[in-house]
C-alpha atoms as a PDB file:
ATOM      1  CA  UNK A   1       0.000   0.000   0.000  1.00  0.00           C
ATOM      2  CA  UNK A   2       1.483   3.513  -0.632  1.00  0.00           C
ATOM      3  CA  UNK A   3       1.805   5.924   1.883  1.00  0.00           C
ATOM      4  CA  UNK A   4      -0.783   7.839  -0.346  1.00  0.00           C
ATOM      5  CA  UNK A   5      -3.461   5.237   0.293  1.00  0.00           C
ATOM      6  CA  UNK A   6      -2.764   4.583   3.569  1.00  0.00           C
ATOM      7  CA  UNK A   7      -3.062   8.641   4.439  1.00  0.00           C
ATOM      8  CA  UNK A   8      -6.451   8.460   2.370  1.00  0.00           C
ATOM      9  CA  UNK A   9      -7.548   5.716   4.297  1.00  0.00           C
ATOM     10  CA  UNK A  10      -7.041   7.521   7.565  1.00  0.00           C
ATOM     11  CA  UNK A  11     -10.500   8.654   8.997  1.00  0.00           C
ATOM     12  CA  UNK A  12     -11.148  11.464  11.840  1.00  0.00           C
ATOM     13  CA  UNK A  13     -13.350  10.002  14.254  1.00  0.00           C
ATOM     14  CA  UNK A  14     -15.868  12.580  16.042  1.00  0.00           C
ATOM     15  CA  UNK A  15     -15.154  13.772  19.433  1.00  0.00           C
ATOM     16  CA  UNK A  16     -18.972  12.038  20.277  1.00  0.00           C
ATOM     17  CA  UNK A  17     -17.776   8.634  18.533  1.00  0.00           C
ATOM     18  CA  UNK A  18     -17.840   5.622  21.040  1.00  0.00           C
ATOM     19  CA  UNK A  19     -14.244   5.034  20.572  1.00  0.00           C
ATOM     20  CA  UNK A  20     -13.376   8.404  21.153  1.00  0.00           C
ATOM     21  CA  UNK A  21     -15.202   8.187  24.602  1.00  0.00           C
ATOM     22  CA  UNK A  22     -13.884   4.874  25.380  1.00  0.00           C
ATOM     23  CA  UNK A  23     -10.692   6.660  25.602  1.00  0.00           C
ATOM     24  CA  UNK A  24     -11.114   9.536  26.905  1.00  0.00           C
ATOM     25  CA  UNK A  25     -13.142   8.997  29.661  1.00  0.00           C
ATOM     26  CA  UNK A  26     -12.740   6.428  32.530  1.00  0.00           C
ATOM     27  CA  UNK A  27     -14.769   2.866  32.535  1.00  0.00           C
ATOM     28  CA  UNK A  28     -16.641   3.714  35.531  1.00  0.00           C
ATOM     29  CA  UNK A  29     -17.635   7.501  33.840  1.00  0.00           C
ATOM     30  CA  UNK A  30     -18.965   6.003  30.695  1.00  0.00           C
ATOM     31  CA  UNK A  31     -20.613   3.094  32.813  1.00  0.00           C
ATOM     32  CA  UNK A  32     -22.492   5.366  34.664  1.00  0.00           C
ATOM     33  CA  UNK A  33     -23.414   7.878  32.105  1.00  0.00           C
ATOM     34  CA  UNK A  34     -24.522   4.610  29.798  1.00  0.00           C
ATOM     35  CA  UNK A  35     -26.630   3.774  32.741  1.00  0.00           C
ATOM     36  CA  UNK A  36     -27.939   7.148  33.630  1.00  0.00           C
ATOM     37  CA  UNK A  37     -29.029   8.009  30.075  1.00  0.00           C
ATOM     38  CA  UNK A  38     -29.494   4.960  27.933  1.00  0.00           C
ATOM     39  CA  UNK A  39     -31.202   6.379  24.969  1.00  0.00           C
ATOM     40  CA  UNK A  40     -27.647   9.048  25.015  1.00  0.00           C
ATOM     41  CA  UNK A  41     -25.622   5.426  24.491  1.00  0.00           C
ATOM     42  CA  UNK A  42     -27.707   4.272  22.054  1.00  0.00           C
ATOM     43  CA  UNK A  43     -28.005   7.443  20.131  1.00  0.00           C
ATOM     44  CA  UNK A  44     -24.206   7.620  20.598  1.00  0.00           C
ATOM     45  CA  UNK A  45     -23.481   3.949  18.787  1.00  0.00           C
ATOM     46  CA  UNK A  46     -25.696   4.239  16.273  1.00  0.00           C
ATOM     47  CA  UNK A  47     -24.397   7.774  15.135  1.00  0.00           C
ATOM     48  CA  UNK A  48     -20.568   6.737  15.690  1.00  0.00           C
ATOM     49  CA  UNK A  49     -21.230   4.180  12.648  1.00  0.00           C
ATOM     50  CA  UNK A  50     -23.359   5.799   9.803  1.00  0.00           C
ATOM     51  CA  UNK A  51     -26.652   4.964  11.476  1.00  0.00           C
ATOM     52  CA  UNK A  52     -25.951   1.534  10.664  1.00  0.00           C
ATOM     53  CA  UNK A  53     -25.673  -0.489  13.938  1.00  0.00           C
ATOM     54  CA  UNK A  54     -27.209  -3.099  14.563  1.00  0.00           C
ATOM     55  CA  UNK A  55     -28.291  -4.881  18.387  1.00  0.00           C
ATOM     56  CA  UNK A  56     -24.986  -7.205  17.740  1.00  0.00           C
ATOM     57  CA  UNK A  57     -23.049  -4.050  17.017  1.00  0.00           C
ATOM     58  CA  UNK A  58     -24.420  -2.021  20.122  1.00  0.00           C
ATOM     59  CA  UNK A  59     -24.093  -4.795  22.397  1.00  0.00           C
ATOM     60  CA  UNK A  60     -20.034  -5.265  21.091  1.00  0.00           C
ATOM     61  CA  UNK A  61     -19.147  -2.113  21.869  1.00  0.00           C
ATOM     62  CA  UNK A  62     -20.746  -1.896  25.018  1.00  0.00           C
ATOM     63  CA  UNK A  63     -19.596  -5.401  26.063  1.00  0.00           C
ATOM     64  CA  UNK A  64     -17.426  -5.527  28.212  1.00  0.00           C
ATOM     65  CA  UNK A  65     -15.966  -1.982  27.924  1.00  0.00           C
ATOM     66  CA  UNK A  66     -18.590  -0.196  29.161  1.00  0.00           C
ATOM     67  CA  UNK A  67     -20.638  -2.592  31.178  1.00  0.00           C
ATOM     68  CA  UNK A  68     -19.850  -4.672  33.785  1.00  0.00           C
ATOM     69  CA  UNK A  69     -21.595  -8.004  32.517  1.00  0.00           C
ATOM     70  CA  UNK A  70     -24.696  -8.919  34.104  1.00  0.00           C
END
């Protein structure tokens, strides 16, 4: 692949995407906040990926980064 390409095939992620708040705020933050305001965390998902998520998608990315199983 040429550096080109690769450059091209970067994407900026949104400061609201799910990764980007996976990283930047703690487990127990997002945990709570996912808990506090579920139809935020699902609004959150969805958007992060096109509108194109799915339960199976949702429930990966929450799973077990954000909740705590159970």
């Amino acid at each position: 692949m040429s550096l080109k390409m690769a450059v091209s095939a970067l994407e900026v992620l949104a400061p609201e995407h799910i990764w980007v708040l996976k990283r930047t705020l703690s487990r127990e933050e997002l945990a709570a906040r996912v808990k506090a305001e579920p139809a935020w965390a699902l609004k959150t998902i969805i958007r992060s990926f096109g509108n194109l998520a799915d339960m199976k998608k949702i429930k990966a990315e929450l799973v077990p980064d954000v909740a705590h199983g159970g």
